[in-house]
PDB file of N, CA and C in Angstrom:
ATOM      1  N   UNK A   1      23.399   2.610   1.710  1.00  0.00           N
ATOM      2  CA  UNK A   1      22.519   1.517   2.089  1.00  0.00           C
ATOM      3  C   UNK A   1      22.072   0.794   0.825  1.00  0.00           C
ATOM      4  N   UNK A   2      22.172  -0.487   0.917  1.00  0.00           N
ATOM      5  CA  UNK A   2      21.714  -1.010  -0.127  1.00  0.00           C
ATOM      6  C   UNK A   2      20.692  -1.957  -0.022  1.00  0.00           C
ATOM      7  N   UNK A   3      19.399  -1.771  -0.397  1.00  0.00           N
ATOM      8  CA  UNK A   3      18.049  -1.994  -0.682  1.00  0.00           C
ATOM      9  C   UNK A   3      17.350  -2.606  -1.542  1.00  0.00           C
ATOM     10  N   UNK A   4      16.730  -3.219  -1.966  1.00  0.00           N
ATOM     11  CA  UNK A   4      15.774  -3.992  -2.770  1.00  0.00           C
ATOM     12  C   UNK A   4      14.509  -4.007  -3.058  1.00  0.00           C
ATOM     13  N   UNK A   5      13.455  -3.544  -3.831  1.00  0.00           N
ATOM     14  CA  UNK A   5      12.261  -3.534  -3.415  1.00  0.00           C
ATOM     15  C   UNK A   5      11.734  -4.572  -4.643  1.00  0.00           C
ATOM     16  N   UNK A   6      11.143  -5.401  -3.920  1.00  0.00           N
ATOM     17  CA  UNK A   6      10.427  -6.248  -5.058  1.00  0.00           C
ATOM     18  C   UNK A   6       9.178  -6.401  -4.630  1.00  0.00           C
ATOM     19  N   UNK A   7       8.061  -6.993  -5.584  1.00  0.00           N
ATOM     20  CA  UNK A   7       6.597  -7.463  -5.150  1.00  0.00           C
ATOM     21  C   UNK A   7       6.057  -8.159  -5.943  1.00  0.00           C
ATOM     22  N   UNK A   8       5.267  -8.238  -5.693  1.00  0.00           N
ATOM     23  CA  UNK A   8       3.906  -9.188  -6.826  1.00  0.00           C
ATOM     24  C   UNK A   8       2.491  -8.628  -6.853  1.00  0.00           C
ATOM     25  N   UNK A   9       2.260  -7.301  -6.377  1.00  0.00           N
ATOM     26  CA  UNK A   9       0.854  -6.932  -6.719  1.00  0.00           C
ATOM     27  C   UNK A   9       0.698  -5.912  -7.088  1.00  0.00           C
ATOM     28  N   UNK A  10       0.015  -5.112  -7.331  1.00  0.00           N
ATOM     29  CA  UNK A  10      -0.245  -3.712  -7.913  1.00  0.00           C
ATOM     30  C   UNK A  10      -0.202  -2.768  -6.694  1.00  0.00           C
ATOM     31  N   UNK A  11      -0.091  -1.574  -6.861  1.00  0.00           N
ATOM     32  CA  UNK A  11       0.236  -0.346  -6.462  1.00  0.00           C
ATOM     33  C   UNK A  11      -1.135  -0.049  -5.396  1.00  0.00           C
ATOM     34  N   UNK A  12      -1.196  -0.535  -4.153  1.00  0.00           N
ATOM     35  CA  UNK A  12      -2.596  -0.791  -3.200  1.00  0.00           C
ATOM     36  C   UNK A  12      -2.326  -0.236  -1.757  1.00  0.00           C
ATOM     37  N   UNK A  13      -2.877   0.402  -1.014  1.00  0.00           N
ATOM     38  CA  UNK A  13      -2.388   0.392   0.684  1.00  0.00           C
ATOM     39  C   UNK A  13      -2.574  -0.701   1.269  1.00  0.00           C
ATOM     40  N   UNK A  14      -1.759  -1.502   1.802  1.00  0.00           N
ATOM     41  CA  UNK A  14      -1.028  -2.480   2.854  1.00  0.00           C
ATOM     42  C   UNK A  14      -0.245  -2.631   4.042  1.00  0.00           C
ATOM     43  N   UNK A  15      -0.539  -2.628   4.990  1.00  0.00           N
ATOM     44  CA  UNK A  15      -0.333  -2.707   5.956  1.00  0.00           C
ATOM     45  C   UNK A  15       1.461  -3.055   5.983  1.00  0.00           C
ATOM     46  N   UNK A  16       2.100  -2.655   6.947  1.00  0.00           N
ATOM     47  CA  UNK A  16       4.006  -2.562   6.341  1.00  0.00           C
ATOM     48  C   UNK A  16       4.394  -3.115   7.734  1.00  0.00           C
ATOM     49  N   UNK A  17       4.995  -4.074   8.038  1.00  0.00           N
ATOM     50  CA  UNK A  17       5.922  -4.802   8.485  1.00  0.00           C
ATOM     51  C   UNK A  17       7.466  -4.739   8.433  1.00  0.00           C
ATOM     52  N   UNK A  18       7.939  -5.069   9.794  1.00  0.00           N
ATOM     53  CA  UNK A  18       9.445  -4.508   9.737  1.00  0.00           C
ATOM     54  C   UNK A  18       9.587  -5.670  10.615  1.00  0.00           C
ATOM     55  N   UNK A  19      10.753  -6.533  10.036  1.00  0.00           N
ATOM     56  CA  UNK A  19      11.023  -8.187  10.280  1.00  0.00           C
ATOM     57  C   UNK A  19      12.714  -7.878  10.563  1.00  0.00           C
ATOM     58  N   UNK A  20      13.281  -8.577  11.936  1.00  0.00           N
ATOM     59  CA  UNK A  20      15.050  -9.070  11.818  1.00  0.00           C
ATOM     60  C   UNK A  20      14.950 -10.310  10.970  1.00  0.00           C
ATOM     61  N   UNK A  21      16.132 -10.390   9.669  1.00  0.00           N
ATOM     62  CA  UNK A  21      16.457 -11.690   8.851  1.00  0.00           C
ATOM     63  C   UNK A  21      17.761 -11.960   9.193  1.00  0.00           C
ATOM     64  N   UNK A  22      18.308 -12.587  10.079  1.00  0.00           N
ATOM     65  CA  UNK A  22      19.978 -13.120   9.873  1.00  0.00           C
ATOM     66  C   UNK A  22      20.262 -13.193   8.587  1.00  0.00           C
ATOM     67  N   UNK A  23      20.451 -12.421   7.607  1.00  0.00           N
ATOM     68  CA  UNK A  23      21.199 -11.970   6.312  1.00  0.00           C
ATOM     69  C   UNK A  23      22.537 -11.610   6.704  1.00  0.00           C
ATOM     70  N   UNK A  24      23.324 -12.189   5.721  1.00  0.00           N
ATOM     71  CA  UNK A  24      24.942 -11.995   5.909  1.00  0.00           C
ATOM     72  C   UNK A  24      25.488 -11.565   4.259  1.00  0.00           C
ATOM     73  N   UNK A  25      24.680 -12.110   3.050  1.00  0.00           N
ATOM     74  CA  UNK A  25      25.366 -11.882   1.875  1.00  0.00           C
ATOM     75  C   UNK A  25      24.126 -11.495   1.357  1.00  0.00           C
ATOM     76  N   UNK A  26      24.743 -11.409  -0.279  1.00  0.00           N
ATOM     77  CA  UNK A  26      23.273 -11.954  -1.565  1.00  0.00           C
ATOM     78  C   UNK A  26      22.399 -12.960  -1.560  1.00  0.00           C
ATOM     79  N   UNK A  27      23.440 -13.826  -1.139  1.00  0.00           N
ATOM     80  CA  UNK A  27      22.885 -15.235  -1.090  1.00  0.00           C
ATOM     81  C   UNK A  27      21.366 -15.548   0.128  1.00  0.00           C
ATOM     82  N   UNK A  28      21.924 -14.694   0.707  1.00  0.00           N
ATOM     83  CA  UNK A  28      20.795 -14.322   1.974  1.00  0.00           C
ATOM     84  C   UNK A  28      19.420 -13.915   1.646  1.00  0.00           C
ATOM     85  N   UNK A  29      19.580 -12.592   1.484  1.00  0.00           N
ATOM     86  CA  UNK A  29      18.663 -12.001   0.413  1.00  0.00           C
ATOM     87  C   UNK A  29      18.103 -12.093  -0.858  1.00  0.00           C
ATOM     88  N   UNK A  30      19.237 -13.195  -1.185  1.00  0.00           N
ATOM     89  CA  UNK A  30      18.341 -13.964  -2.478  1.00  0.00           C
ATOM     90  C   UNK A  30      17.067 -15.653  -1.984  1.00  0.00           C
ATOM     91  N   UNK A  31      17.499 -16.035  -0.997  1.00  0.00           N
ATOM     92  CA  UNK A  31      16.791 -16.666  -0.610  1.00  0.00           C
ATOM     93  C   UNK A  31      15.246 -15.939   0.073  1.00  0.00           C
ATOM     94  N   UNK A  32      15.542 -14.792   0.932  1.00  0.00           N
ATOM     95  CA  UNK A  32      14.217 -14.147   1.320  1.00  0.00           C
ATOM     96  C   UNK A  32      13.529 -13.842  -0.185  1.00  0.00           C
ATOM     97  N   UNK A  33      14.039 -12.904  -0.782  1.00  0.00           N
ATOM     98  CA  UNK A  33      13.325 -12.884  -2.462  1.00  0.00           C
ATOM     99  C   UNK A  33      12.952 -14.210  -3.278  1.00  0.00           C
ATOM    100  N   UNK A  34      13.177 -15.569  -2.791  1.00  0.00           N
ATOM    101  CA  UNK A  34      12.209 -16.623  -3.162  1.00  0.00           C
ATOM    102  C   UNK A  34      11.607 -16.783  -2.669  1.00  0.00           C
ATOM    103  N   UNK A  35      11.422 -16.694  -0.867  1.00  0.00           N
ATOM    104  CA  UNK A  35      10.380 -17.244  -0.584  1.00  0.00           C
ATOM    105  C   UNK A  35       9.128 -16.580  -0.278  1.00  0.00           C
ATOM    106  N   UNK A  36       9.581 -14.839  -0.603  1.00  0.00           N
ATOM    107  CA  UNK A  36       8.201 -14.379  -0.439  1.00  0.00           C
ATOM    108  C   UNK A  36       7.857 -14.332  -1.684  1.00  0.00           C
ATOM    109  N   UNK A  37       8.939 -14.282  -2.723  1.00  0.00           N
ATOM    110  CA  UNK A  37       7.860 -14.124  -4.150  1.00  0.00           C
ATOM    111  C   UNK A  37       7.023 -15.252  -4.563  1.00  0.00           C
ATOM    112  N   UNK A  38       7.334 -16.477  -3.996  1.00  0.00           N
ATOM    113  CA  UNK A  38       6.561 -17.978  -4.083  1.00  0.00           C
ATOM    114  C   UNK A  38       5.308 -17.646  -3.462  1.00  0.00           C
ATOM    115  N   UNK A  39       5.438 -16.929  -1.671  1.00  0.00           N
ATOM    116  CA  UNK A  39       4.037 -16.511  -0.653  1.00  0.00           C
ATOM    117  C   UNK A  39       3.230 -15.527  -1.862  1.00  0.00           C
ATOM    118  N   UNK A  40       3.920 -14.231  -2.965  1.00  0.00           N
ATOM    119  CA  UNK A  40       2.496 -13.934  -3.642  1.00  0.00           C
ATOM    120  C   UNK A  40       2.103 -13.122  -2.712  1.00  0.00           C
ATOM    121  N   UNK A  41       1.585 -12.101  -3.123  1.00  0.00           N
ATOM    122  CA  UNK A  41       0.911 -11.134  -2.757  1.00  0.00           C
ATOM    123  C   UNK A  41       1.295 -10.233  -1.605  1.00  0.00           C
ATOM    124  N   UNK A  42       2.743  -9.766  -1.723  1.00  0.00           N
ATOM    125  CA  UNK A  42       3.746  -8.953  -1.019  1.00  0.00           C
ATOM    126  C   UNK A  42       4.291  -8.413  -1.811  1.00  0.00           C
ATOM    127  N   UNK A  43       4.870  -7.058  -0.742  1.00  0.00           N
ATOM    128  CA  UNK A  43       5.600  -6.353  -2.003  1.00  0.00           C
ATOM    129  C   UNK A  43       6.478  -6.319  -0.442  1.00  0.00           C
ATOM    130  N   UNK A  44       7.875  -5.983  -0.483  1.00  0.00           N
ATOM    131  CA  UNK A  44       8.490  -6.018   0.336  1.00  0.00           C
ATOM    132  C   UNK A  44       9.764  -5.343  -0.393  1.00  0.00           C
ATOM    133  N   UNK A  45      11.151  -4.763   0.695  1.00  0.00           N
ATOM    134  CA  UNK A  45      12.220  -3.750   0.502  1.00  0.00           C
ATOM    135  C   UNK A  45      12.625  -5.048   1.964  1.00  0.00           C
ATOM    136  N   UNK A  46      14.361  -5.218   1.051  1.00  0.00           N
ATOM    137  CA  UNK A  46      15.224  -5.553   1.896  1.00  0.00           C
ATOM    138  C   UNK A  46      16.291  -4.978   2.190  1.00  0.00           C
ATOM    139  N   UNK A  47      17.011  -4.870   3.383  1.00  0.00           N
ATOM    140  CA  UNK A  47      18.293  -3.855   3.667  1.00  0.00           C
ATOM    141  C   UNK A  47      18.998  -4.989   4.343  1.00  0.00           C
ATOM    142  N   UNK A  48      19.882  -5.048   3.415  1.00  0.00           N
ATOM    143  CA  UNK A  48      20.807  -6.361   3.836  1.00  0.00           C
ATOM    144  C   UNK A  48      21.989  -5.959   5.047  1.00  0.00           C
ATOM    145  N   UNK A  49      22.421  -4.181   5.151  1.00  0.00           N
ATOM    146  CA  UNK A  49      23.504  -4.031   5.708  1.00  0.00           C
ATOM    147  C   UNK A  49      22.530  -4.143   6.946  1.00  0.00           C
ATOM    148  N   UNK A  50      21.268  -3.817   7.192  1.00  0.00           N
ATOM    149  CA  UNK A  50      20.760  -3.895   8.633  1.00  0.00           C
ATOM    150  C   UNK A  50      19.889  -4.799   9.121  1.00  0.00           C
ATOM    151  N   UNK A  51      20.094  -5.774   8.465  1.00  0.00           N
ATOM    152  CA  UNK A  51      19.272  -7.375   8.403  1.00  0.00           C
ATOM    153  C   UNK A  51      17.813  -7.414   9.090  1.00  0.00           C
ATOM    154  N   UNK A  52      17.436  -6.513   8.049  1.00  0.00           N
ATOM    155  CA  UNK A  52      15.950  -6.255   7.604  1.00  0.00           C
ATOM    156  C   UNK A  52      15.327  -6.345   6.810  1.00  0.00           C
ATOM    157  N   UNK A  53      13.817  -6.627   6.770  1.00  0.00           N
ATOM    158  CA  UNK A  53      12.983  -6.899   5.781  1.00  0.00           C
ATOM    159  C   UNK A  53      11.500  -6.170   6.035  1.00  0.00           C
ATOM    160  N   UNK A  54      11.162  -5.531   5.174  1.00  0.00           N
ATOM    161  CA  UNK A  54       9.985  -4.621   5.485  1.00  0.00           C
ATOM    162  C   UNK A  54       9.020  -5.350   4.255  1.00  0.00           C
ATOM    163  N   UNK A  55       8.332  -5.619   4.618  1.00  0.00           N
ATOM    164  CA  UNK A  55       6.935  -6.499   3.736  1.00  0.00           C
ATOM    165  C   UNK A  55       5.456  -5.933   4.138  1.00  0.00           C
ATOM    166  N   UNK A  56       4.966  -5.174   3.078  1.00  0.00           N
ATOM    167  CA  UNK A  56       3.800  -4.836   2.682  1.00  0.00           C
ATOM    168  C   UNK A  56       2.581  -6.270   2.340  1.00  0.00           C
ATOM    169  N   UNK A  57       1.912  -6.058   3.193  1.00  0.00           N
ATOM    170  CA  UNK A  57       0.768  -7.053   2.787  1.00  0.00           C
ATOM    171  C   UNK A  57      -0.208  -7.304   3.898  1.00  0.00           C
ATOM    172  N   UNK A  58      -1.247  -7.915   3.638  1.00  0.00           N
ATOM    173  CA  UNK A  58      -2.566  -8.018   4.219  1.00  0.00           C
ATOM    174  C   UNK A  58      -2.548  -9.397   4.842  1.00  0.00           C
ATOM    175  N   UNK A  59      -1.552 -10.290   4.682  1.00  0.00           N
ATOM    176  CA  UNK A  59      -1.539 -11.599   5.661  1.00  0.00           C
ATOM    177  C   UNK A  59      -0.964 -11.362   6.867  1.00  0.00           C
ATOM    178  N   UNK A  60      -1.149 -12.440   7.647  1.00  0.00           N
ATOM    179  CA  UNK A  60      -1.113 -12.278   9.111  1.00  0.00           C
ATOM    180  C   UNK A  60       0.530 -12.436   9.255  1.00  0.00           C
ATOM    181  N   UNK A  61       0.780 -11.650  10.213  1.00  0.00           N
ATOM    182  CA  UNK A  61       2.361 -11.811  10.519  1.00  0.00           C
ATOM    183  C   UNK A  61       2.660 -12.984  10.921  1.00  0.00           C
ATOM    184  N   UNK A  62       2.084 -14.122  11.410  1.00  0.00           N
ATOM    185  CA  UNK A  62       3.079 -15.349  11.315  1.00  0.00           C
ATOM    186  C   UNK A  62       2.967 -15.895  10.062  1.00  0.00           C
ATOM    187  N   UNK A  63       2.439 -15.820   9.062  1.00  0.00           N
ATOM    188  CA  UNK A  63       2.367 -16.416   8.089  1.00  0.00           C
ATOM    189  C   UNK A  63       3.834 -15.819   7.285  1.00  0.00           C
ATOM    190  N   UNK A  64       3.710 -14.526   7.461  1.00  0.00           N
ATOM    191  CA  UNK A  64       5.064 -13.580   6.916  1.00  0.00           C
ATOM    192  C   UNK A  64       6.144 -14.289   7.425  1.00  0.00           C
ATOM    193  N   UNK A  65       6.304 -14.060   9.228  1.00  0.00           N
ATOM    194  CA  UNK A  65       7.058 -14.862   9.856  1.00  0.00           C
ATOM    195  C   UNK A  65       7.801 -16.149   9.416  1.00  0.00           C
ATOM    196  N   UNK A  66       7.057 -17.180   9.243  1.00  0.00           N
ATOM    197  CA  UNK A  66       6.953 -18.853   9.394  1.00  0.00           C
ATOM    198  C   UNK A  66       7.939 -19.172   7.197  1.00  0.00           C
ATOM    199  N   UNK A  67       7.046 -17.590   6.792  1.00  0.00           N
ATOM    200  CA  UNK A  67       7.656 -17.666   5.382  1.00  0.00           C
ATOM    201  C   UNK A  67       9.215 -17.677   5.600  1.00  0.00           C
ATOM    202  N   UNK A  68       9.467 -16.225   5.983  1.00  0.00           N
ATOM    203  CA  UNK A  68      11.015 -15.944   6.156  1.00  0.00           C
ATOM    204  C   UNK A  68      11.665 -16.945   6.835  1.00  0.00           C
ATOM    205  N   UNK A  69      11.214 -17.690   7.651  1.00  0.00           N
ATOM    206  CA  UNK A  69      11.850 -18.981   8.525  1.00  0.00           C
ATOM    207  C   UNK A  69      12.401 -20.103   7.122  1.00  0.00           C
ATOM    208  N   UNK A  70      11.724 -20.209   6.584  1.00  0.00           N
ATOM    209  CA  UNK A  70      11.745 -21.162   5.608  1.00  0.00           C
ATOM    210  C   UNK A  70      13.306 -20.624   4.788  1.00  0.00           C
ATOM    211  N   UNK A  71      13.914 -19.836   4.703  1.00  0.00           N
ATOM    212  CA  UNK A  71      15.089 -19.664   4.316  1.00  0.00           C
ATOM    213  C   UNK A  71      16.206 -20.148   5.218  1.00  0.00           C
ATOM    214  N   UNK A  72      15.772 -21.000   6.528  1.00  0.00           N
ATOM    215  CA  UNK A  72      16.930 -21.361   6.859  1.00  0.00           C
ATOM    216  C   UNK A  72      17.877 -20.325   8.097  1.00  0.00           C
ATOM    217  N   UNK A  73      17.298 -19.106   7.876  1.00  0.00           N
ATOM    218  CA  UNK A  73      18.203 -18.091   8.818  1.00  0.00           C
ATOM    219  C   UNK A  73      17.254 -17.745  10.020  1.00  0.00           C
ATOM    220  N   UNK A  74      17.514 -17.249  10.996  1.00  0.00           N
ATOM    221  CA  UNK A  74      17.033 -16.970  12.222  1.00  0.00           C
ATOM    222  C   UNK A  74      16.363 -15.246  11.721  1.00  0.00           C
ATOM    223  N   UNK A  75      14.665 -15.671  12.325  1.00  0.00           N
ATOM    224  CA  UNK A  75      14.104 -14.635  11.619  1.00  0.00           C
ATOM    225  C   UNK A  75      12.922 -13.656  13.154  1.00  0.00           C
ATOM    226  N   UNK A  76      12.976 -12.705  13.267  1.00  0.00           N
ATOM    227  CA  UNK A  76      11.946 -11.986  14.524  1.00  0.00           C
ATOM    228  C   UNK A  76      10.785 -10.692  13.860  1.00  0.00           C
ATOM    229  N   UNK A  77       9.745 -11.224  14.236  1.00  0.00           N
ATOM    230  CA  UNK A  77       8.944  -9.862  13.769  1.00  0.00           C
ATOM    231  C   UNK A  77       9.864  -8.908  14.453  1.00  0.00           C
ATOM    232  N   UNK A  78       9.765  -7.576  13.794  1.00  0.00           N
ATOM    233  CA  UNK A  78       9.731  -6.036  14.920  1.00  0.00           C
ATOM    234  C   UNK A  78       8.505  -5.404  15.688  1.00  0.00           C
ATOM    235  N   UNK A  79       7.474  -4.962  14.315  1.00  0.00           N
ATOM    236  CA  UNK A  79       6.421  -5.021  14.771  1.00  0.00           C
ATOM    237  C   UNK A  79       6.044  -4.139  13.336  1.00  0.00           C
ATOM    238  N   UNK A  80       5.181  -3.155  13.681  1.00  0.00           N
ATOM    239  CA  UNK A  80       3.988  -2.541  12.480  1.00  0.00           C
ATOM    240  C   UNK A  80       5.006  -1.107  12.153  1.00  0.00           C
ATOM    241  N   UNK A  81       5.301  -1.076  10.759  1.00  0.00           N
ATOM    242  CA  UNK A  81       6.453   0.086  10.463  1.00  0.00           C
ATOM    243  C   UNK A  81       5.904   1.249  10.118  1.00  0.00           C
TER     244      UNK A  81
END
């Protein structure tokens, strides 16, 4: 499995989210890794073979949501991971 974990805040408990991303390449997953590192204040792990995105953070899930939309690919909460 190949995974990613990136963030932008310090080492905190946050509430964890488990998102579908229509990811197909890098290119995929390099677009989700701009647009949450632009949103700030997430730390998030992507699994590209199971076109998922798990995002740690204290904002409201459509805001998470409406972010990942912004890449262009077809995006669904799951729910609380």
């Amino acid at each position: 499995m190949t995974s990613l974990l990136w963030g932008s805040i310090g080492k905190q408990y946050l509430p964890k989210h488990e998102f579908f991303v229509d990811m197909t390449c890098e290119g995929c997953s390099g677009a989700v890794t701009r647009v949450l590192n632009k949103l700030g204040g997430v730390q998030f792990e992507i699994d590209l073979p199971n076109k998922k995105v798990f995002i740690e953070s204290d904002k409201d899930t459509d805001v998470l949501l409406e972010t990942l939309k912004k890449t262009g690919k077809a995006a669904n909460y799951i729910g609380p991971k």
